[in-house]
PDB file of N, CA and C in Angstrom:
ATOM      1  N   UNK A   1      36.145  27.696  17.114  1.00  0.00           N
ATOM      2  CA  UNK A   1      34.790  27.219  17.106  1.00  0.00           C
ATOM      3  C   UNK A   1      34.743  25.884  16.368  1.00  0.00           C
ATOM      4  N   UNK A   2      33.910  24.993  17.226  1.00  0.00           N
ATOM      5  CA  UNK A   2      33.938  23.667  16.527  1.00  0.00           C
ATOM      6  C   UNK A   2      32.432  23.034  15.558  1.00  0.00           C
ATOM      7  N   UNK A   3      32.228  22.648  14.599  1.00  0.00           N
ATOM      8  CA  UNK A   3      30.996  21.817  14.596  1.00  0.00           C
ATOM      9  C   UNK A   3      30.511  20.993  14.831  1.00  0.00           C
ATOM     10  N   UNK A   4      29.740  20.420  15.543  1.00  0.00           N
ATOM     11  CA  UNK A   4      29.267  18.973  15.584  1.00  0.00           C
ATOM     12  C   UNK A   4      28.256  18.689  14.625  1.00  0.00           C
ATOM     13  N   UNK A   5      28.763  17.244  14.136  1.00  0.00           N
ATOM     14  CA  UNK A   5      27.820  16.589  13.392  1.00  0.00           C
ATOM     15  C   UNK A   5      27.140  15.649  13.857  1.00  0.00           C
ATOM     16  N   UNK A   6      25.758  15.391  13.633  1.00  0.00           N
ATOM     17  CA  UNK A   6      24.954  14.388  14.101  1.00  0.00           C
ATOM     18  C   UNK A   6      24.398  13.751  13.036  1.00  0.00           C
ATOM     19  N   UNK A   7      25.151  12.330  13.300  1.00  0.00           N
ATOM     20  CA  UNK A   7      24.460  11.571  12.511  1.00  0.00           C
ATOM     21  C   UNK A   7      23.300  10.970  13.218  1.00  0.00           C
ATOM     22  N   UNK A   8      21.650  10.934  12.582  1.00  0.00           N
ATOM     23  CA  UNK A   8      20.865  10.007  12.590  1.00  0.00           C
ATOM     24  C   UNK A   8      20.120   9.249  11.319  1.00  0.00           C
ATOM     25  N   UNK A   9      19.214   8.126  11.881  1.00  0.00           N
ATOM     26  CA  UNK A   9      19.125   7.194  11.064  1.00  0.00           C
ATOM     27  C   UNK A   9      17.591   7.427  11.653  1.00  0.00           C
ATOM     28  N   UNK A  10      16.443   7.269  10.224  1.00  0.00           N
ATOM     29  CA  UNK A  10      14.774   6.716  10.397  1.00  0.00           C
ATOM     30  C   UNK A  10      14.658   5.627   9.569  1.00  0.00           C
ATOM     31  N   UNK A  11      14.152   4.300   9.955  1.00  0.00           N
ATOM     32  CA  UNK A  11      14.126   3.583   9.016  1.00  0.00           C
ATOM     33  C   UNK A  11      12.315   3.338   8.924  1.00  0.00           C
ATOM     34  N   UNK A  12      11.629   3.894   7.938  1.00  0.00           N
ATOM     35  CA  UNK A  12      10.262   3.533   8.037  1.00  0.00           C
ATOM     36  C   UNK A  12      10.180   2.019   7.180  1.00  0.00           C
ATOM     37  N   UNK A  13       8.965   1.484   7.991  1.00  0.00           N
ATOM     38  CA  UNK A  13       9.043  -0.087   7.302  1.00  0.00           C
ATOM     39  C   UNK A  13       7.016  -0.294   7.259  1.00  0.00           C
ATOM     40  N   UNK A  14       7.118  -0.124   5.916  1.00  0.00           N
ATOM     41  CA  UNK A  14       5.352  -0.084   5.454  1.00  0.00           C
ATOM     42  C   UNK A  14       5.098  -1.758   5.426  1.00  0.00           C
ATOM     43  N   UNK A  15       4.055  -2.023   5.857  1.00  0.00           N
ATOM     44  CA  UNK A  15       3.844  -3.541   5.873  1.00  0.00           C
ATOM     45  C   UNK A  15       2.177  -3.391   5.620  1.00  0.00           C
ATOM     46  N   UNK A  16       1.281  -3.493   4.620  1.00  0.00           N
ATOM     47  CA  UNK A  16       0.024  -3.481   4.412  1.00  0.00           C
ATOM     48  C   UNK A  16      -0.388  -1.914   4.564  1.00  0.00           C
ATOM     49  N   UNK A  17      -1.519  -1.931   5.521  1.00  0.00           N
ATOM     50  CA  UNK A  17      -1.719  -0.331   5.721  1.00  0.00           C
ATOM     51  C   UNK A  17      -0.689   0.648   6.907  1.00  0.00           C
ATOM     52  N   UNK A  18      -0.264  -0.614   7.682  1.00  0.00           N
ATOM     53  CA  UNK A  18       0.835   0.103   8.841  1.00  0.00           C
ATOM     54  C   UNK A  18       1.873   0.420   8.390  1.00  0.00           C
ATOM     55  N   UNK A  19       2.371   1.735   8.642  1.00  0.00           N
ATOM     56  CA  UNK A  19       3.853   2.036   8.661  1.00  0.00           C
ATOM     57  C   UNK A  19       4.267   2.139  10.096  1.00  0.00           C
ATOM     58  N   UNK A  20       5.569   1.454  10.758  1.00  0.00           N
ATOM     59  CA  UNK A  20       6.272   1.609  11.465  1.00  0.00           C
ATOM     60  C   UNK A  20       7.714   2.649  11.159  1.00  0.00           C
ATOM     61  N   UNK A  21       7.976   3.052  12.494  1.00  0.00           N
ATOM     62  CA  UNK A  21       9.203   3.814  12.207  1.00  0.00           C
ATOM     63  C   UNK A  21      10.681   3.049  13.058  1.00  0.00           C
ATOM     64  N   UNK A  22      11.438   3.053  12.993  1.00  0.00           N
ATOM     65  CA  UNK A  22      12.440   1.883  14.005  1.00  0.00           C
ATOM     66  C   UNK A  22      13.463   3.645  13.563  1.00  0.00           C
ATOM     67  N   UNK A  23      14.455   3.131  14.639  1.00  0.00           N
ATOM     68  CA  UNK A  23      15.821   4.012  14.842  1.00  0.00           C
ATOM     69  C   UNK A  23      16.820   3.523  13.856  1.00  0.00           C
ATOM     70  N   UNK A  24      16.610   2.159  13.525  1.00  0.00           N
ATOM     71  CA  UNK A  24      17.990   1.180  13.263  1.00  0.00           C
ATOM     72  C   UNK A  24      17.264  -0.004  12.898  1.00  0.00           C
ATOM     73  N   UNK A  25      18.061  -0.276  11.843  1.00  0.00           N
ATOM     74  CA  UNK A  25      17.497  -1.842  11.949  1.00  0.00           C
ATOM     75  C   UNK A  25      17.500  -2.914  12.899  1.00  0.00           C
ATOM     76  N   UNK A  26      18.824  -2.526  13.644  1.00  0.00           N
ATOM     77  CA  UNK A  26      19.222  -3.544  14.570  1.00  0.00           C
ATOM     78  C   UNK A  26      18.117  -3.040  15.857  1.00  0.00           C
ATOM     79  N   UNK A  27      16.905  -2.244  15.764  1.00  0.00           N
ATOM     80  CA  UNK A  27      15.979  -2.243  16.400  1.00  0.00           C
ATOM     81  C   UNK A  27      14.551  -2.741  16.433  1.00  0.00           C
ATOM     82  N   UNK A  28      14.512  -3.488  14.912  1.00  0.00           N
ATOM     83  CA  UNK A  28      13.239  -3.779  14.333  1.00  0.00           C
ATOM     84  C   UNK A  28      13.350  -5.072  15.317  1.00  0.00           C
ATOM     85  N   UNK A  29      11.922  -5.529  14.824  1.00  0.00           N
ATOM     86  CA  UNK A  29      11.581  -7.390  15.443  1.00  0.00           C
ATOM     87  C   UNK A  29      12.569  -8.243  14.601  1.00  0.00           C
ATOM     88  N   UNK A  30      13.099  -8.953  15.256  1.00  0.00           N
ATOM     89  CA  UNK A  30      13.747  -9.972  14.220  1.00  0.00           C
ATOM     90  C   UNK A  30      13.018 -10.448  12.977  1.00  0.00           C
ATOM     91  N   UNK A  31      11.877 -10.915  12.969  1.00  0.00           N
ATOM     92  CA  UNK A  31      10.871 -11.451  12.149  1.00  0.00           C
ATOM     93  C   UNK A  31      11.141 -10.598  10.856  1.00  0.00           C
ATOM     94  N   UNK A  32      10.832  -9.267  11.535  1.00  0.00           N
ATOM     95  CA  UNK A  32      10.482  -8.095  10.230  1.00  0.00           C
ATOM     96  C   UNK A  32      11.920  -7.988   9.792  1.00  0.00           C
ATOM     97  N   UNK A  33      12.797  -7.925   9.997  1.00  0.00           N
ATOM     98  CA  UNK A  33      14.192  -7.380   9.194  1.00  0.00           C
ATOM     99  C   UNK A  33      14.565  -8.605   8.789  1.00  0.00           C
ATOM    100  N   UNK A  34      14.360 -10.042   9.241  1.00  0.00           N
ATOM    101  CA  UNK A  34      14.523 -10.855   8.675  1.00  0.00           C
ATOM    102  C   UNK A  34      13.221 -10.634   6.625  1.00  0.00           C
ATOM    103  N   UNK A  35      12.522 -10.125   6.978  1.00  0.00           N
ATOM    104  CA  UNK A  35      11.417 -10.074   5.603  1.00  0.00           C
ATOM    105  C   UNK A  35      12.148  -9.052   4.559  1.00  0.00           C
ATOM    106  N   UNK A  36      12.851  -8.052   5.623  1.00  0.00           N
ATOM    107  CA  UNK A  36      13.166  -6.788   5.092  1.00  0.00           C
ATOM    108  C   UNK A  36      14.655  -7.153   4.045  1.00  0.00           C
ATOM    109  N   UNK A  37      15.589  -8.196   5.064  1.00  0.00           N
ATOM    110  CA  UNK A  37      16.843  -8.411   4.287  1.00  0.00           C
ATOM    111  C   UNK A  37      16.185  -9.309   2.930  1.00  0.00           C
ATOM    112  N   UNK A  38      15.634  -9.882   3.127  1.00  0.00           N
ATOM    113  CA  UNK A  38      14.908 -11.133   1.848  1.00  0.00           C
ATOM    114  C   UNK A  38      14.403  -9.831   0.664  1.00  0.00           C
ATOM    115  N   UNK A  39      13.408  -8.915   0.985  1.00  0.00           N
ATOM    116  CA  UNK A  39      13.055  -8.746   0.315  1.00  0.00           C
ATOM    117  C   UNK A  39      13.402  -7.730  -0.258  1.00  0.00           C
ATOM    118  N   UNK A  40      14.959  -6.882   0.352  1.00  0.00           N
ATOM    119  CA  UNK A  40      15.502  -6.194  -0.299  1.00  0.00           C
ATOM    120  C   UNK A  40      17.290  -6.709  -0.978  1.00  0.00           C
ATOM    121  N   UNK A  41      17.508  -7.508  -1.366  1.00  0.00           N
ATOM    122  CA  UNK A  41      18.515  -8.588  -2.093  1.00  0.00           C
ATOM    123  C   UNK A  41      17.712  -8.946  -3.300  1.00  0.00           C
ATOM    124  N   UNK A  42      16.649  -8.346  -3.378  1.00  0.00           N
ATOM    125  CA  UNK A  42      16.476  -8.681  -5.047  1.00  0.00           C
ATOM    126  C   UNK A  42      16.684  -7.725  -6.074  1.00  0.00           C
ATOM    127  N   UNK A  43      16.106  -7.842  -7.431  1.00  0.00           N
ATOM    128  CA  UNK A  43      16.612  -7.236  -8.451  1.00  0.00           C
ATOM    129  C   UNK A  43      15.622  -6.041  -8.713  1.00  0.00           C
ATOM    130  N   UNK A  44      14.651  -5.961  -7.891  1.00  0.00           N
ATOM    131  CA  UNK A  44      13.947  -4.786  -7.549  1.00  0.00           C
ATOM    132  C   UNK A  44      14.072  -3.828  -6.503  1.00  0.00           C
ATOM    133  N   UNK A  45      15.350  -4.337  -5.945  1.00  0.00           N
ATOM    134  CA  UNK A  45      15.592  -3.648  -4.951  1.00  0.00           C
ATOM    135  C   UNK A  45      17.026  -2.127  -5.075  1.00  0.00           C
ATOM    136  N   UNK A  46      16.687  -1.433  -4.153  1.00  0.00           N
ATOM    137  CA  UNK A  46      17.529  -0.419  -4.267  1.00  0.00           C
ATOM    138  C   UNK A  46      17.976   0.477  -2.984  1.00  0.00           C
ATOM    139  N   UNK A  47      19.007   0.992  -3.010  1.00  0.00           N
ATOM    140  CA  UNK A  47      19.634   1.730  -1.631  1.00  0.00           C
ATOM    141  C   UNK A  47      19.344   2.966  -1.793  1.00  0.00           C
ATOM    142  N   UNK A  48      18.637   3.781  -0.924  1.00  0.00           N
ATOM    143  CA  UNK A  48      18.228   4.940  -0.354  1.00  0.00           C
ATOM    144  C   UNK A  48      18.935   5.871   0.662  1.00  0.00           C
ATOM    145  N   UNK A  49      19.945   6.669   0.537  1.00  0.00           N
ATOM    146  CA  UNK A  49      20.435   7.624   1.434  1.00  0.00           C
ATOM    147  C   UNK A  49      19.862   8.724   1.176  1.00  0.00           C
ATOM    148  N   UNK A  50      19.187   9.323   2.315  1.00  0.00           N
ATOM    149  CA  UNK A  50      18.783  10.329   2.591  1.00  0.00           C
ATOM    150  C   UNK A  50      20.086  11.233   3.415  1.00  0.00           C
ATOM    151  N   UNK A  51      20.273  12.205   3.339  1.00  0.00           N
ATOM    152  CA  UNK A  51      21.517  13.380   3.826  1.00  0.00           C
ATOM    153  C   UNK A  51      20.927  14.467   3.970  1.00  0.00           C
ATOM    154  N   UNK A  52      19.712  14.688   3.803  1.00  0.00           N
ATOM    155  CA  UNK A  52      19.767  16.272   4.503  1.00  0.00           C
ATOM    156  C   UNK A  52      18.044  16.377   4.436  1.00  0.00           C
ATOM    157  N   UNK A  53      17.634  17.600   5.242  1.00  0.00           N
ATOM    158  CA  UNK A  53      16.674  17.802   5.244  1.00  0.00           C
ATOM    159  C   UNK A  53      15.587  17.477   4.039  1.00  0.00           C
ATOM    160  N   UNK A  54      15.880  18.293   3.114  1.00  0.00           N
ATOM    161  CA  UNK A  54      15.139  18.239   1.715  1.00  0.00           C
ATOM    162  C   UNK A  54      15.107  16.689   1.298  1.00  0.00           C
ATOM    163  N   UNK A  55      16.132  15.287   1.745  1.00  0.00           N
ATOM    164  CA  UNK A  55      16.023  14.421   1.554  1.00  0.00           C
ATOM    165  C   UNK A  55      14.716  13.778   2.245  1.00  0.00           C
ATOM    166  N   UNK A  56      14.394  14.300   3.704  1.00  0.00           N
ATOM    167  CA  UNK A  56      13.741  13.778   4.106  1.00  0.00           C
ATOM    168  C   UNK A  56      12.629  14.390   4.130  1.00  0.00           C
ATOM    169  N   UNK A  57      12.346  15.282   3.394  1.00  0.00           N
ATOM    170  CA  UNK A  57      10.715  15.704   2.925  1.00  0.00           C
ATOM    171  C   UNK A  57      10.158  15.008   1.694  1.00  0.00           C
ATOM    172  N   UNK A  58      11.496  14.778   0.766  1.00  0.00           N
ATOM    173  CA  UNK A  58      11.094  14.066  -0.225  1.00  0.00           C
ATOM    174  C   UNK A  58      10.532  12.633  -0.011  1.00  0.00           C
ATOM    175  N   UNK A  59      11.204  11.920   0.918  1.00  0.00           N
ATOM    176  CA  UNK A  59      10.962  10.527   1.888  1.00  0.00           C
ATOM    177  C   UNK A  59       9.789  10.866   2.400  1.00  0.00           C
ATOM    178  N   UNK A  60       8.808  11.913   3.232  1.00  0.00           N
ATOM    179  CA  UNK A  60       7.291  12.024   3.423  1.00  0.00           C
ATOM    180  C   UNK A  60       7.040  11.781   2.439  1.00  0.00           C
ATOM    181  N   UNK A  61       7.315  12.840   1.406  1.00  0.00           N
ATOM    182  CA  UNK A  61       5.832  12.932  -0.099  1.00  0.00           C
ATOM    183  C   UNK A  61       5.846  11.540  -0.757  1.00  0.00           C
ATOM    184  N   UNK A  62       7.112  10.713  -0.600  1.00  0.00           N
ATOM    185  CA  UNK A  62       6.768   9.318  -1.115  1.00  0.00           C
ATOM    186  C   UNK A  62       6.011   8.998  -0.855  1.00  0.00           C
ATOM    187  N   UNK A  63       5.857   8.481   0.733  1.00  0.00           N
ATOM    188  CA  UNK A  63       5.105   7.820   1.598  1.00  0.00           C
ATOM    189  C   UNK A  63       3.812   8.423   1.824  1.00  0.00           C
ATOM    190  N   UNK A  64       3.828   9.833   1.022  1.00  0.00           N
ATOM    191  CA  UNK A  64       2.084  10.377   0.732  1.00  0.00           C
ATOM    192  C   UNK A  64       1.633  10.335  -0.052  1.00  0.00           C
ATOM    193  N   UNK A  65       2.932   9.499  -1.278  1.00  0.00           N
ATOM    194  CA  UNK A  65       1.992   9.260  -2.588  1.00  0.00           C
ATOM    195  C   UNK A  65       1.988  10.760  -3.358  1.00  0.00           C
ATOM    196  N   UNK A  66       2.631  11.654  -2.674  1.00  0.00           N
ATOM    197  CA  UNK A  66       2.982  12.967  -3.710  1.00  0.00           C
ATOM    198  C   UNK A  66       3.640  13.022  -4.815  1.00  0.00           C
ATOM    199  N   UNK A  67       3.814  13.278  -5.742  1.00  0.00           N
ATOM    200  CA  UNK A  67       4.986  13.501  -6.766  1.00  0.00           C
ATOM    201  C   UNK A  67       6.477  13.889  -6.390  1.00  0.00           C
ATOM    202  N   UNK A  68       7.651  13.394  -6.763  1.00  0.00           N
ATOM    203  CA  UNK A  68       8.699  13.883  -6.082  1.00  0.00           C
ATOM    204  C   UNK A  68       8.920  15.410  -6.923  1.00  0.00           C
ATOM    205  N   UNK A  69      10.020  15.834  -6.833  1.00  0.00           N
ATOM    206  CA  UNK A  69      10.993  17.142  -7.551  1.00  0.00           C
ATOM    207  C   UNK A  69      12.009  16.657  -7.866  1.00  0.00           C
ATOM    208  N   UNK A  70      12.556  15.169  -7.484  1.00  0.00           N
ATOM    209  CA  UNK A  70      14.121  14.882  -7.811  1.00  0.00           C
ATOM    210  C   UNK A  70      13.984  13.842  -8.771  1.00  0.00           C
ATOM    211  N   UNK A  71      14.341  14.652 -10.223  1.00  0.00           N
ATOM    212  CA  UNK A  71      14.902  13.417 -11.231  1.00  0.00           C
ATOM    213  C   UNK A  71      14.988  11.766 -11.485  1.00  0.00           C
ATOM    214  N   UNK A  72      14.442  10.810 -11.485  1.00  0.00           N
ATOM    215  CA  UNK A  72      14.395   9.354 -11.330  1.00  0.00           C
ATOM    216  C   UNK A  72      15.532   8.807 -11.851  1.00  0.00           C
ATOM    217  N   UNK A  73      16.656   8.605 -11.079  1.00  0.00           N
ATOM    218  CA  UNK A  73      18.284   7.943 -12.099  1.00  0.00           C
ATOM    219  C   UNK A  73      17.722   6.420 -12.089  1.00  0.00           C
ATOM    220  N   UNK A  74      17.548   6.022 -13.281  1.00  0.00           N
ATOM    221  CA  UNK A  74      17.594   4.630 -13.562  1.00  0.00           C
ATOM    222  C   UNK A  74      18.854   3.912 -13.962  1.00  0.00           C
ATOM    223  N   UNK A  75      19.017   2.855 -12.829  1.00  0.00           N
ATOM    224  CA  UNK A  75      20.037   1.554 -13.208  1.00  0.00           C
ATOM    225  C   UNK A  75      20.206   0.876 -14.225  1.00  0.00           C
ATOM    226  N   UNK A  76      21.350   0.769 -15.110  1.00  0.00           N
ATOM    227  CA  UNK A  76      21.460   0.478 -16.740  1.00  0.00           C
ATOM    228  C   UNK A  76      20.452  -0.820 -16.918  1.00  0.00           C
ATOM    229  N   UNK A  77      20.460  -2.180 -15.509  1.00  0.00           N
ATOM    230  CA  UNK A  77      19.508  -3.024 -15.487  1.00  0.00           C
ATOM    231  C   UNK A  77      18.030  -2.546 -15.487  1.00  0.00           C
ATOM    232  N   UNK A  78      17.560  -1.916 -14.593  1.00  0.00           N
ATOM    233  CA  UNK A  78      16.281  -1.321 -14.673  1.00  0.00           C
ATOM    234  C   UNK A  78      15.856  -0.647 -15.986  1.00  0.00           C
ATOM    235  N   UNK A  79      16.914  -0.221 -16.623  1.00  0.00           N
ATOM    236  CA  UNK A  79      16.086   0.425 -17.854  1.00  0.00           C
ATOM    237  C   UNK A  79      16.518  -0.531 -19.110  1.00  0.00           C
ATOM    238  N   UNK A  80      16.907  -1.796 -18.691  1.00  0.00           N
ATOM    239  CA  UNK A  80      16.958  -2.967 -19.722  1.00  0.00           C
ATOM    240  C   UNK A  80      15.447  -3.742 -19.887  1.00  0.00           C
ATOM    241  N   UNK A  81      15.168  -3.601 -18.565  1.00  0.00           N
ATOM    242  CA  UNK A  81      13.884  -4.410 -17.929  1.00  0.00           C
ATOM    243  C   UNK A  81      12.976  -3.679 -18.477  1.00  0.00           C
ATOM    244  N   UNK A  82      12.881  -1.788 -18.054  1.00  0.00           N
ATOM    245  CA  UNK A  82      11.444  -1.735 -18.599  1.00  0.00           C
ATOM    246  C   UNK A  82      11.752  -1.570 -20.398  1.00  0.00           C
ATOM    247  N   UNK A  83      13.237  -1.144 -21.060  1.00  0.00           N
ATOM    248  CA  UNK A  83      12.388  -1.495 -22.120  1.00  0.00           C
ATOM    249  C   UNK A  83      12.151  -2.798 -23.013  1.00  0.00           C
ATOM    250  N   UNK A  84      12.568  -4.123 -22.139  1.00  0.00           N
ATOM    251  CA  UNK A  84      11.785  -5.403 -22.605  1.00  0.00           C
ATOM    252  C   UNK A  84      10.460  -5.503 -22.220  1.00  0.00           C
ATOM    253  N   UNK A  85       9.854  -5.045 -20.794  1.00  0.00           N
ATOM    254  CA  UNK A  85       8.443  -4.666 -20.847  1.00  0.00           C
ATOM    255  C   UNK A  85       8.123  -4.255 -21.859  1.00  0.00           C
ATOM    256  N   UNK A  86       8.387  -2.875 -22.616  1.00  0.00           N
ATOM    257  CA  UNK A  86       7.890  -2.079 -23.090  1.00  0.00           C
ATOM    258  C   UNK A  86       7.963  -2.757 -24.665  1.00  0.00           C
ATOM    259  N   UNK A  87       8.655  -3.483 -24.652  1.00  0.00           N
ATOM    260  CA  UNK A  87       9.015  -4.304 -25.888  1.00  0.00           C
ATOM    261  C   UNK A  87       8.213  -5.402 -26.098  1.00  0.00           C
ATOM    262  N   UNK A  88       7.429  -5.787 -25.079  1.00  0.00           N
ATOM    263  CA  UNK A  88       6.869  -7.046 -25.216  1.00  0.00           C
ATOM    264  C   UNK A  88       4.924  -6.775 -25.464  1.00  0.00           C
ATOM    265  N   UNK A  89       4.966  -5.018 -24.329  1.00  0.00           N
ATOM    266  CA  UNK A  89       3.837  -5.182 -24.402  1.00  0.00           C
ATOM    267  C   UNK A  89       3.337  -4.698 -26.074  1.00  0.00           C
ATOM    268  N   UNK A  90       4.446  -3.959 -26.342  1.00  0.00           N
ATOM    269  CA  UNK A  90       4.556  -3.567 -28.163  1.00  0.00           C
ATOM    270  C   UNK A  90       3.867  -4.870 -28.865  1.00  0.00           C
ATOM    271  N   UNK A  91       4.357  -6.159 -28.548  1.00  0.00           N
ATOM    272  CA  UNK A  91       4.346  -7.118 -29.575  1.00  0.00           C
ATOM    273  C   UNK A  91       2.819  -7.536 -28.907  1.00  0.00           C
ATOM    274  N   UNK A  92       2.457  -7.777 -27.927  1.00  0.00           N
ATOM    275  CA  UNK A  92       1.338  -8.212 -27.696  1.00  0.00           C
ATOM    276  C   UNK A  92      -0.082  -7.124 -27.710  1.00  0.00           C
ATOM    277  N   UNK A  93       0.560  -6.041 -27.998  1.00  0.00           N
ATOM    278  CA  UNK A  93      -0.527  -4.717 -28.686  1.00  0.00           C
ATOM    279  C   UNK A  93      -0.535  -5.257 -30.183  1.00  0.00           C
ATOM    280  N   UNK A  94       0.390  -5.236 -30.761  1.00  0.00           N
ATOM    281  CA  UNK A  94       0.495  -5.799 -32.342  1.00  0.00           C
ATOM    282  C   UNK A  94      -0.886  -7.295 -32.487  1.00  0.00           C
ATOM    283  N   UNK A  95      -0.206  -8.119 -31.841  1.00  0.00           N
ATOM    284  CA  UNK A  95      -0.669  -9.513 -31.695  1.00  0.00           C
ATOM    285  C   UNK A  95      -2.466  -9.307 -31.807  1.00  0.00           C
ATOM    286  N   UNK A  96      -2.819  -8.382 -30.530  1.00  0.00           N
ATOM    287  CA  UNK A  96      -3.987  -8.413 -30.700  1.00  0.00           C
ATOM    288  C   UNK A  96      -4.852  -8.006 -31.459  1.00  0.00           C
ATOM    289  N   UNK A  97      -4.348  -6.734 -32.075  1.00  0.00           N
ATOM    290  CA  UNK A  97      -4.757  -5.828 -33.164  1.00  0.00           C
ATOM    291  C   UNK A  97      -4.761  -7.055 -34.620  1.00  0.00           C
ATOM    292  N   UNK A  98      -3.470  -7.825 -34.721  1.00  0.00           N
ATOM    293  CA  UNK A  98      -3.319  -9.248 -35.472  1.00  0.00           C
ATOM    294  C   UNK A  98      -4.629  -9.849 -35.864  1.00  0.00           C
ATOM    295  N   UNK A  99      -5.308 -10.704 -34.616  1.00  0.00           N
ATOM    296  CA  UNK A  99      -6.138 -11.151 -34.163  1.00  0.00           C
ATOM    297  C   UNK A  99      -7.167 -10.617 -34.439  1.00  0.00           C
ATOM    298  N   UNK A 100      -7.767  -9.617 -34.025  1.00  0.00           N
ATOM    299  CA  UNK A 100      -9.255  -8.696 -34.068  1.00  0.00           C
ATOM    300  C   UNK A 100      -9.289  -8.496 -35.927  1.00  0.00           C
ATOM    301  N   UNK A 101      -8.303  -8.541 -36.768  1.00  0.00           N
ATOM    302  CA  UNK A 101      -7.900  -8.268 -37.726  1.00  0.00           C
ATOM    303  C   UNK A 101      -8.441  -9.557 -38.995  1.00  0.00           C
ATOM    304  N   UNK A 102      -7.982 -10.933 -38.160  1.00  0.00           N
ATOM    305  CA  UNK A 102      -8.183 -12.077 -38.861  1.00  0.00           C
ATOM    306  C   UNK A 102      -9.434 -12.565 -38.311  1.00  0.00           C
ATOM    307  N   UNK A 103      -9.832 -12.002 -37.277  1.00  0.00           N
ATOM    308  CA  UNK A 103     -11.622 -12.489 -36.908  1.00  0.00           C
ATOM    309  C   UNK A 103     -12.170 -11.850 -37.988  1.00  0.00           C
ATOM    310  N   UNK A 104     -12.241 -10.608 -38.252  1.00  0.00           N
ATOM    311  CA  UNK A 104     -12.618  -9.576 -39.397  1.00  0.00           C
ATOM    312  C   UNK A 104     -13.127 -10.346 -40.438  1.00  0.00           C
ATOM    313  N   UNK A 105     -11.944 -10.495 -41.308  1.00  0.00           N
ATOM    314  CA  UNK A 105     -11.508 -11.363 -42.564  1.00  0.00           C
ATOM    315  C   UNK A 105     -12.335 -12.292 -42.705  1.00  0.00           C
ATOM    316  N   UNK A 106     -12.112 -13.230 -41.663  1.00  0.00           N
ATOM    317  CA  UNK A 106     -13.097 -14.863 -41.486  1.00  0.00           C
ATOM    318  C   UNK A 106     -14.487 -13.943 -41.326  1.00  0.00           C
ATOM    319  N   UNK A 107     -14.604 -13.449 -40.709  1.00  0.00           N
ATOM    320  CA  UNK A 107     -16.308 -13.204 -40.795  1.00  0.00           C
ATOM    321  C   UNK A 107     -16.497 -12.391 -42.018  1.00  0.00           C
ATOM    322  N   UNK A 108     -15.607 -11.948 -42.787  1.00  0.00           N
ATOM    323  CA  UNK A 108     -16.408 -10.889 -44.145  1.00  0.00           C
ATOM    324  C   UNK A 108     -16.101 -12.494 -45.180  1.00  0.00           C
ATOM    325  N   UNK A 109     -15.364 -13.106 -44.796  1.00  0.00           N
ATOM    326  CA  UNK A 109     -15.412 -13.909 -45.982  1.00  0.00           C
ATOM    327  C   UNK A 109     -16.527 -15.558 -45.852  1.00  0.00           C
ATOM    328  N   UNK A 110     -16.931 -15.649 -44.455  1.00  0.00           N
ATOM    329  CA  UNK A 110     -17.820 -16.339 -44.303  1.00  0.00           C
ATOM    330  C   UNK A 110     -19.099 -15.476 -44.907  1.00  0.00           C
ATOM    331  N   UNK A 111     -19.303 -13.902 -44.378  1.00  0.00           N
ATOM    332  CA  UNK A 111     -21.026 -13.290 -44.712  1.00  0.00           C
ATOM    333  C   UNK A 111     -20.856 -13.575 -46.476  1.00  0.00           C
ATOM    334  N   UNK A 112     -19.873 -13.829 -47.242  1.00  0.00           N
ATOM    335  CA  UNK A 112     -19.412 -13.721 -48.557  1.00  0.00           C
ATOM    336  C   UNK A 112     -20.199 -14.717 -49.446  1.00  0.00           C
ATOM    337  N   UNK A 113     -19.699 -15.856 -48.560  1.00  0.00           N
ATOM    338  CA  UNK A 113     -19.957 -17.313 -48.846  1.00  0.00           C
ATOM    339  C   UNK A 113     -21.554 -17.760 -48.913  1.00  0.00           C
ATOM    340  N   UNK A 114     -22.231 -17.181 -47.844  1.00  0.00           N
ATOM    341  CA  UNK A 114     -23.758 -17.140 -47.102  1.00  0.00           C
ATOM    342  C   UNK A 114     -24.127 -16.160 -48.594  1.00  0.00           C
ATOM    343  N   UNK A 115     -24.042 -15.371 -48.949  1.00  0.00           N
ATOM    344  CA  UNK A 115     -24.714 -14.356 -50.144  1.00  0.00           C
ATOM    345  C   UNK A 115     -24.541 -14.860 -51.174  1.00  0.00           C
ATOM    346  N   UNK A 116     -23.499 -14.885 -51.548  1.00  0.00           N
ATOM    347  CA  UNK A 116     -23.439 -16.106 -52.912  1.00  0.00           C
ATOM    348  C   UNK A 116     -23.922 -16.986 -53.106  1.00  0.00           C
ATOM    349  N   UNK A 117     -24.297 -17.839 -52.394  1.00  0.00           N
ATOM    350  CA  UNK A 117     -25.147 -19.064 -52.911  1.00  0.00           C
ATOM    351  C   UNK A 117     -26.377 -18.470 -52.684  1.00  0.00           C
TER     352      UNK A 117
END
């Protein structure tokens, strides 16, 4: 007894409110896979294999905006990035709290100035 395996390929491609579905890339419009290679070569970008069923339910609930079930592995870069985000928005939470802090000051030491004389 033999098995056969079948490989297939869905490539969904969201563009505004439309999602399209293609077989292959080498089936999309030129236009669009030309947008698709550009805009996946960056540093936000990432490779997706799906292999089995449960892969591709998880691939719906994305695309429904559901919560996944599978663990988020972050790239040693990606988790450099968010925690300099997370580092920056630290300092500019500080900064403002800074700020609201020394408006304070100047106005208790201006109402200071106004009473005394």
């Amino acid at each position: 007894m033999s098995t056969v395996t079948l490989k297939t390929s869905t490539i969904f491609v969201s563009v505004g409110a439309h999602t399209r579905v293609y077989p292959s890339v080498n089936k999309m419009p030129a236009s669009l896979r030309r947008k698709l290679e550009k805009t996946t070569t960056g540093s936000n970008s990432a490779t997706i294999l799906i292999a089995d069923r449960k892969g591709k339910e998880e691939l719906v609930r994305a695309i429904q905006g559901l919560p996944s079930s599978i663990p988020l592995r972050v790239t040693g870069e990606a988790r450099r990035k968010r925690e300099y985000r997370e580092k920056m928005d630290k300092a500019r939470s500080r900064r403002y709290w800074l700020e609201i802090g020394l408006i304070g000051v100047l106005a208790s030491l201006l109402w200071c100035i106004t009473i005394w004389k």
